[in-house]
Structure formats: C-alpha cells, structure tokens
Protein backbone atom coordinates (compact mmCIF):
# COMPACT_ATOMS: atom_id res chain seq x y z
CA UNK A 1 4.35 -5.09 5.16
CA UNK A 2 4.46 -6.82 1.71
CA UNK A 3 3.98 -10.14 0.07
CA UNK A 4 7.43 -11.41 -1.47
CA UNK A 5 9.22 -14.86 -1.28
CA UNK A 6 10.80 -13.98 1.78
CA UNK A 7 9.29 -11.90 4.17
CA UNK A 8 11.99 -8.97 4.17
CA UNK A 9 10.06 -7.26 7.15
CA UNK A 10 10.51 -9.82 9.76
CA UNK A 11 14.16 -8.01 10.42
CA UNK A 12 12.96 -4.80 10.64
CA UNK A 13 9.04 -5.42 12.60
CA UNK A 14 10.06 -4.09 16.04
CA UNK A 15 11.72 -0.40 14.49
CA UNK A 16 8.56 -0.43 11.95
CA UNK A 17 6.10 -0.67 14.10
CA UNK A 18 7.92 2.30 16.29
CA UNK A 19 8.50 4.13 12.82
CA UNK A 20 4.67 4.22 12.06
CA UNK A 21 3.53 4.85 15.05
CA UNK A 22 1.72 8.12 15.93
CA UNK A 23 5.27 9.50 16.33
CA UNK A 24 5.71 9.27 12.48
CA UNK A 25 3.23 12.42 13.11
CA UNK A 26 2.23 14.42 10.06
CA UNK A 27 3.13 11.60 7.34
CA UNK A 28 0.98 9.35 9.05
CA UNK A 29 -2.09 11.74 9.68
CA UNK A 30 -1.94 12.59 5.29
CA UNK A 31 -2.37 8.96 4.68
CA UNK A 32 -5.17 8.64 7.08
CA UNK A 33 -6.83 11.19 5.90
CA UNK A 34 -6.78 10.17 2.59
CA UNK A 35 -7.95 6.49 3.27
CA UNK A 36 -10.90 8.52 4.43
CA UNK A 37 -11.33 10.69 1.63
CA UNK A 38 -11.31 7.96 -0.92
CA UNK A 39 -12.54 4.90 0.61
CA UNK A 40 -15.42 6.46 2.52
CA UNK A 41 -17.60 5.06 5.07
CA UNK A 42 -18.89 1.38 4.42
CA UNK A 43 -19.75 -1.83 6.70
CA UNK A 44 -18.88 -5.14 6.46
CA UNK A 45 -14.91 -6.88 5.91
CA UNK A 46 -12.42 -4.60 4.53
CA UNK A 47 -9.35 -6.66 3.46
CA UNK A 48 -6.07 -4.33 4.86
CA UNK A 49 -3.83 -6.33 2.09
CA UNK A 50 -0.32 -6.59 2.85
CA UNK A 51 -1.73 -5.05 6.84
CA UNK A 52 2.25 -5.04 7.67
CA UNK A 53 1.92 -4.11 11.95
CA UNK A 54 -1.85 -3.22 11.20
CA UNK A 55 -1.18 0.73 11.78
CA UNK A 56 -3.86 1.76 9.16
CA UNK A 57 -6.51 -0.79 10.42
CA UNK A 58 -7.57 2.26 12.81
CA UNK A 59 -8.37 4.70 10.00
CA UNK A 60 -10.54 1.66 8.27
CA UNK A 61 -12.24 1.08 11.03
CA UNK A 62 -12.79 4.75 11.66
CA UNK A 63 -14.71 4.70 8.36
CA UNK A 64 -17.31 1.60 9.66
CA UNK A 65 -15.14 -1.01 7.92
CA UNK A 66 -14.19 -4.22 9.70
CA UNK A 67 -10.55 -4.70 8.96
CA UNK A 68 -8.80 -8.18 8.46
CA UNK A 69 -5.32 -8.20 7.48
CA UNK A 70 -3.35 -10.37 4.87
CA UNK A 71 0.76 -10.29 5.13
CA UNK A 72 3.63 -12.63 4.53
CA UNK A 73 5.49 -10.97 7.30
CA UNK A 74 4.61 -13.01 11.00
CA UNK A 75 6.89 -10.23 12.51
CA UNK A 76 4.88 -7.50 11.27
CA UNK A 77 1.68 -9.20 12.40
CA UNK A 78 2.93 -9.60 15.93
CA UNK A 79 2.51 -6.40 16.26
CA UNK A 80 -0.88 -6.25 13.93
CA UNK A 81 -2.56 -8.65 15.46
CA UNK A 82 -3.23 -5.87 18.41
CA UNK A 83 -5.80 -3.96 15.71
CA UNK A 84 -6.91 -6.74 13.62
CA UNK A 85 -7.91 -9.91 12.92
CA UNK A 86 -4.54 -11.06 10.67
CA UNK A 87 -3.53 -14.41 8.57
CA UNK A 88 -0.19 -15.18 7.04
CA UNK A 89 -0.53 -14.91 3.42
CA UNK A 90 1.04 -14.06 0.31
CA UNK A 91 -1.30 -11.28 -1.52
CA UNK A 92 -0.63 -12.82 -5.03
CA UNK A 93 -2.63 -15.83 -3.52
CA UNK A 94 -5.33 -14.95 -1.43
CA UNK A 95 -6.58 -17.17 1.18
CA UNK A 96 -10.22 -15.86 -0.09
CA UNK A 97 -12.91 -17.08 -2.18
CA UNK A 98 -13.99 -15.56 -5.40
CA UNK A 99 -16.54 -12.27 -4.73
CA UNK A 100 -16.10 -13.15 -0.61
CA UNK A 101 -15.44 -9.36 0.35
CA UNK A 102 -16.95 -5.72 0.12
CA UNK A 103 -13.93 -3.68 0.27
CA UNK A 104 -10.25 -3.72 0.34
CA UNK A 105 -6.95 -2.02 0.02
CA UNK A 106 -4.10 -1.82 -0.03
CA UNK A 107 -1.55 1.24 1.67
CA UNK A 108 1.89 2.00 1.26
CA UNK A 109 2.55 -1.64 0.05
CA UNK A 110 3.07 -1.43 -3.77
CA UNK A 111 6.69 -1.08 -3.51
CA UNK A 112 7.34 -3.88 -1.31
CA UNK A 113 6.11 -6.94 -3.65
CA UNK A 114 7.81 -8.06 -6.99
CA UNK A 115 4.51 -8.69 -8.92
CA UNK A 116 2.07 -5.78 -7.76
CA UNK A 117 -0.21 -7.08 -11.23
CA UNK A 118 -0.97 -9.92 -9.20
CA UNK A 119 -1.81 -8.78 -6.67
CA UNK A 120 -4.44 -6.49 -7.82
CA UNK A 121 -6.09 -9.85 -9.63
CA UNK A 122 -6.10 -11.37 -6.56
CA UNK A 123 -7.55 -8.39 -4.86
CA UNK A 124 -10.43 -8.07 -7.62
CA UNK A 125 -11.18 -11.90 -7.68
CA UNK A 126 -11.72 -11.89 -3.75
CA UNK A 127 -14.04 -8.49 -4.19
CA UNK A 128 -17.74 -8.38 -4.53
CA UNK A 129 -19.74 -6.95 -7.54
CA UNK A 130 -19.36 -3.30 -7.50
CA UNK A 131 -16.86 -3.56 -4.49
CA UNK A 132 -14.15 -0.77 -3.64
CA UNK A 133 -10.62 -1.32 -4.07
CA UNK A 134 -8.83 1.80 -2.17
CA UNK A 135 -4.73 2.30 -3.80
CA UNK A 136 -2.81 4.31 -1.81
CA UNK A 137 0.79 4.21 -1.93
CA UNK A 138 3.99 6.53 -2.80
CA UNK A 139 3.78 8.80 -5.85
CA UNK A 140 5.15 6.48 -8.43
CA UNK A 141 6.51 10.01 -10.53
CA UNK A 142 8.89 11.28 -7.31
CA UNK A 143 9.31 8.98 -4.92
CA UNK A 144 11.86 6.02 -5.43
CA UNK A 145 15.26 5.18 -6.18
CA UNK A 146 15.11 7.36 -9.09
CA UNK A 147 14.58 10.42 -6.99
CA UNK A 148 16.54 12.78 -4.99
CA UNK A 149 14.98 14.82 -2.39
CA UNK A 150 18.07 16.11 -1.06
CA UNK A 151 17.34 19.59 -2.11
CA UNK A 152 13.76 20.60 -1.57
CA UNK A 153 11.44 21.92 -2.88
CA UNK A 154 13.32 20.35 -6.39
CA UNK A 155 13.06 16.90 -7.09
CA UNK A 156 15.41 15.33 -9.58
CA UNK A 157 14.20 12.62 -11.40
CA UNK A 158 16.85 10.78 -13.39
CA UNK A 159 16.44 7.80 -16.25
CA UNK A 160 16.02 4.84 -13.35
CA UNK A 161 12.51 5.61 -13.43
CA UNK A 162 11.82 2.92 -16.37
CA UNK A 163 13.79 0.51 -14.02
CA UNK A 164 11.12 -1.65 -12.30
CA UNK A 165 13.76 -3.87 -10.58
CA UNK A 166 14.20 -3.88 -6.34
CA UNK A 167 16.78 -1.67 -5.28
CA UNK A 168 17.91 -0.27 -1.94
CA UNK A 169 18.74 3.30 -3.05
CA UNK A 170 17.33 5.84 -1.21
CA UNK A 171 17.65 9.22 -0.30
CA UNK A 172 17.44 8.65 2.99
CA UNK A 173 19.75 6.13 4.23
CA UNK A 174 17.72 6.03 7.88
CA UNK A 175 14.22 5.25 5.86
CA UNK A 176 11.84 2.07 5.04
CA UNK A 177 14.05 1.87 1.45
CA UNK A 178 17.39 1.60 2.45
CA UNK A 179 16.71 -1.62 5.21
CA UNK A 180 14.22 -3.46 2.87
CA UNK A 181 14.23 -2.27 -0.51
CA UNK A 182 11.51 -1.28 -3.14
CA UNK A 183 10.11 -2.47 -6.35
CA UNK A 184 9.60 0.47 -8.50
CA UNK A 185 6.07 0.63 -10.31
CA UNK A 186 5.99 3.40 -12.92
CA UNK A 187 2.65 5.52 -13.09
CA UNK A 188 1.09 3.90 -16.20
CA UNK A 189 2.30 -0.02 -15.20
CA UNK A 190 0.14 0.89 -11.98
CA UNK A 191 -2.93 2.15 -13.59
CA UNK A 192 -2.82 -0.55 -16.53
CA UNK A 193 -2.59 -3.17 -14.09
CA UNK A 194 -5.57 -2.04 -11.81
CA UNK A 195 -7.86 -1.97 -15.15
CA UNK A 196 -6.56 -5.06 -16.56
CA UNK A 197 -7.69 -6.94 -13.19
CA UNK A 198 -10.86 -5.84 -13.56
CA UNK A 199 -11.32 -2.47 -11.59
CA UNK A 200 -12.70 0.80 -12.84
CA UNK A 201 -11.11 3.77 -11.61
CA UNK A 202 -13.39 6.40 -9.71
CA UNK A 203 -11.37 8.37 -8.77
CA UNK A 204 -7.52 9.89 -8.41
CA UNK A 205 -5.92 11.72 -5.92
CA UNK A 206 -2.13 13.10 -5.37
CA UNK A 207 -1.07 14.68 -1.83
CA UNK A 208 2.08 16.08 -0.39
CA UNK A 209 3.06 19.34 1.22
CA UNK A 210 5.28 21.56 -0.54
CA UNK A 211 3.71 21.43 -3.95
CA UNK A 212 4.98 18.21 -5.48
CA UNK A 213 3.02 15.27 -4.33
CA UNK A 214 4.51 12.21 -2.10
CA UNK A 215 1.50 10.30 -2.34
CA UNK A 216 -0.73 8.80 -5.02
CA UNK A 217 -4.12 7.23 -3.98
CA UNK A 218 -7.04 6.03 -5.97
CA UNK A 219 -10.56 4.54 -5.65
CA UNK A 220 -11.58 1.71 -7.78
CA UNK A 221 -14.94 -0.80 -7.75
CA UNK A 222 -14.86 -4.45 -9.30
CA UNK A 223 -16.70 -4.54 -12.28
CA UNK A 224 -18.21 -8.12 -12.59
C-alpha cells in the first residue's frame, strides 16, 4: 500500500497481506462497513488508489463498483492481483486520463505517501463530473506517532501532532507503523487539500469503539 519513491511495502507484502486478512477480524469489518456507508452502491470503474494486496476491492465490489487498483508496491499487488485488475503506479501520477473514471478512493493509505495533496489532484483530475471520491483512513486527531494508546480508554496526544514528517514511532512496535513508517497529515492539511483539488465534501464520518474514534472517512464528488 502507498505511492512513495521507494516502494516501502515490498519488504513487508507476504505478513501484510496475512495482517489484513479476515483474521485482522473486527478492524477490518469497521472499515468495510464504512466504505459502504459512504461510498454507496454505484456501477462502473472504481479506482482502489494505492489498492496495496487489494483486501478492500471486495467491499467495492460488494457495493456494484468494478475495482481497479493503482500501487507502487509490485509485492503488494502479487497478492492484489487475486481481487483486481492492478497496474504499477505512483498515485501522484496517474496512469489515467482527465474525467476517465466514476468513482474512486482511497483506504488506509494517507499515511503511507509523502505528498497526500497530490494525490488527491491526481485523484480529482482522473474523476468524472460529479464523481465520488471516498477518504477513509486513520483518525488524523489520535492515531499516529503523536499518540499513545498504551492506556485505554485515554489517549495522550503530545506536541508531534504539527510534525508532518515520516516517522516509525508507534505504539505498537508489532503494527503497520513501526516496519514501514507514516507520514502524519493533520486534520485541517487533509480537508484543505481535498477542497483545494477540487472536491466538495458530502459528507464526514468518525468510527472507533470505545468512544474516541480510530477512523476518519469522508465522501466527496468532483466539482467540474
């Protein structure tokens, strides 16, 4: 998963594609269900941007979208090419033409490219006219380097959260962060950057059990 220089996924395909499997169990099953509460039913291409091993490609489908995955990672997509039709591709540069696609998204993803702004320019140049743009990805306000999870139900948020560097902190030193690292997006970066490429925002959700949410999704359409 995730368009960088260097595909920092090819190291770690074979344990990712066992970590989001449906053993990843209830983490997995929120996301889904979210990609199905904001995306909705459609037909035609869905663009799975930065697809990783493909394990959302199901839940698009699911919805009556035809998935076809984008990554830089041709480890990942060993394993994604299994659910979907796949190309090796960096997201800021779209192997697309202008207004060539109905839908698209992007899940769990954000954190693992240095220039998420592009990205979601290249996202809204390949989308239609009133196409959807689905966002879902960890909640930019708790989850990240910056904070500590050790001692649920707090979170502790410290001042790292203005960093938008990579790091390899993590809470949990078994987890996605710690092997590949994350670039840290804060909340209004991410929203700026969706409007500034020419999406509207529909609609905004937050999920996670316990009261403070893990996840932050939302719905956009292309403009013009």
């Amino acid at each position: 998963m995730g368009s960088v220089t260097t595909a920092a996924y090819d190291a770690y395909a074979d344990w990712y594609e066992e970590f989001m499997s449906a053993a990843s169990g209830d983490y997995i099953a929120r996301v889904h269900t979210a990609i199905e509460d904001l995306l909705g039913a459609g037909e035609g291409v869905c663009l799975d941007v930065c697809c990783g091993t493909g394990a959302h490609a199901p839940a698009l489908a699911a919805l009556g979208w035809t998935p076809v995955g984008v990554d830089l990672s041709r480890g990942q997509l060993r394993h994604a090419v299994r659910r979907l039709p796949v190309a090796v591709a960096d997201a800021s540069a779209l192997p697309l033409a202008d207004a060539s696609v109905p839908a698209a998204a992007c899940v769990l993803a954000s954190t693992d490219v240095p220039d998420y702004a592009a990205v979601l320019r290249e996202t809204a140049r390949v989308l239609r006219p009133g196409g959807r743009f689905l966002h879902l990805g960890v909640h930019p306000c708790f989850v990240g380097a910056f904070a500590d999870w050790s001692d649920r139900p707090r979170i502790v948020v410290d001042a790292r959260y203005s960093d938008r560097s990579r790091s390899f902190d993590a809470w949990s030193p078994a987890g996605v962060r710690a092997r590949v690292g994350a670039w840290h997006l804060p909340l209004a970066d991410l929203l700026n950057h969706a409007v500034a490429a020419g999406l509207r925002l529909v609609r905004t959700v937050e999920a996670g059990p316990g009261g403070v949410p893990d996840l932050l999704g939302f719905l956009a359409v292309k403009e013009r």
